[in-house]
Protein backbone atom coordinates (compact mmCIF):
# COMPACT_ATOMS: atom_id res chain seq x y z
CA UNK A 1 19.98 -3.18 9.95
CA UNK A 2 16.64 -1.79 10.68
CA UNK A 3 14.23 -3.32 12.68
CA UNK A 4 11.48 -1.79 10.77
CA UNK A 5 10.22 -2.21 6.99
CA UNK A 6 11.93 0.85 4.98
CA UNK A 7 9.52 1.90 2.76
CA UNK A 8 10.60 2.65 -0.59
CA UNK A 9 9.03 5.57 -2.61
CA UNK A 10 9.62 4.16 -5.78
CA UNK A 11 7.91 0.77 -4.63
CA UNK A 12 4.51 0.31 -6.50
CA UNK A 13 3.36 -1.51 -3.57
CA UNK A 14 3.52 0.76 -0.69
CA UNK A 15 1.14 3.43 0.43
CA UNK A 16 0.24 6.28 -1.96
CA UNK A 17 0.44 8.82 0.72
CA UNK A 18 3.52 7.65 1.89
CA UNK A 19 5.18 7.42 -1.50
CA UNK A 20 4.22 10.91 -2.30
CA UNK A 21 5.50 12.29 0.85
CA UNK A 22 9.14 10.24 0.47
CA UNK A 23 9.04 12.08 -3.18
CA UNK A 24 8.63 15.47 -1.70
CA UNK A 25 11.19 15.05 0.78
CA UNK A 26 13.59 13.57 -1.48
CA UNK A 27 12.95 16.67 -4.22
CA UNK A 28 12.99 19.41 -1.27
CA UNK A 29 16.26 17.80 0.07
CA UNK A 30 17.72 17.41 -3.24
CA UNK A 31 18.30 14.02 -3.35
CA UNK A 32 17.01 10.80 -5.05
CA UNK A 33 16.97 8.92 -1.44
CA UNK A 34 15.14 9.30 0.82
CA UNK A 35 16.77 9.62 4.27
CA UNK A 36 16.09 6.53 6.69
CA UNK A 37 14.32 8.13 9.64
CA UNK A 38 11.16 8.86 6.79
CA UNK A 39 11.22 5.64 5.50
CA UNK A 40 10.64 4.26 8.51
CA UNK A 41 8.02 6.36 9.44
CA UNK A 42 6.71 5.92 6.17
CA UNK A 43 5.23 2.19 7.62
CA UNK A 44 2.27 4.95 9.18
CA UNK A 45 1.78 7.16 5.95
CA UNK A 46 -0.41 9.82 8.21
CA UNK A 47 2.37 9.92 10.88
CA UNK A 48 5.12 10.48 8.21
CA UNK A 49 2.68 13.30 6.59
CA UNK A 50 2.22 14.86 9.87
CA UNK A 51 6.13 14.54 11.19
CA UNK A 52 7.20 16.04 7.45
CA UNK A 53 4.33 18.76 8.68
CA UNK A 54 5.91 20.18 11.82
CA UNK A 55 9.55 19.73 10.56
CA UNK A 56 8.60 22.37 8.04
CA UNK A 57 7.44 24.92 10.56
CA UNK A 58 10.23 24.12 12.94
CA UNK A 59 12.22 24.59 10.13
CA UNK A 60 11.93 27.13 7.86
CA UNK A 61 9.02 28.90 9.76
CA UNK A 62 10.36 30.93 12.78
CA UNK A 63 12.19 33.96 13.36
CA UNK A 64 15.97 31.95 13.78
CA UNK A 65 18.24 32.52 10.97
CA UNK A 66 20.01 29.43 9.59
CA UNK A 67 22.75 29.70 11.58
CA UNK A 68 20.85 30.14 14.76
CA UNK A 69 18.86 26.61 13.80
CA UNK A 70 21.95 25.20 13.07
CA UNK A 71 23.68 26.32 16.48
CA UNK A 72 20.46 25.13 18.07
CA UNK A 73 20.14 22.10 16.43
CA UNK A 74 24.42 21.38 16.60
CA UNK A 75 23.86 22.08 20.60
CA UNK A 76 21.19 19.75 21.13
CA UNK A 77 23.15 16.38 19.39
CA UNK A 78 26.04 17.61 21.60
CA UNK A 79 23.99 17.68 25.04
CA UNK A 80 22.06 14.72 24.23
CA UNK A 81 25.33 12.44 23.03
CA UNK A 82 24.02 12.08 19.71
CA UNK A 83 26.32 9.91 17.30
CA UNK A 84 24.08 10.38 14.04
């Protein structure tokens, strides 16, 4: 259970900016959810803008090919015990 509010893009209620961003995440992901770790962010629209931001350089702007970012990325969850 999360200990924090997810925000839904689809709710009317919630931030524009926020709602937007989940959107474009969901779209560039290809999927109609939005994963958890942005909806949570989403409770700080500018924060989730920002994080979505830098994950896009990290990303998909640098000179790694996609399996170097992978083997990076697969080699950090390993050293750091990560079960997600």
């Amino acid at each position: 259970m999360a200990r924090l509010p997810l925000v839904d893009s689809n709710d009317e209620n919630a931030d524009p900016l926020a709602r937007e961003v989940l959107k474009a995440v969901a779209a560039a992901r290809g999927r109609s959810v939005d994963p958890a770790v942005y909806r949570a962010v989403a409770n700080h629209p500018k924060a989730l803008q920002k994080m979505v931001e830098f994950g896009t350089v990290v990303y998909f702007q640098n000179s790694m090919t996609p399996a170097q970012r992978e083997l990076a990325y697969l080699t950090a969850s390993v050293t750091n015990e990560c079960h997600y």
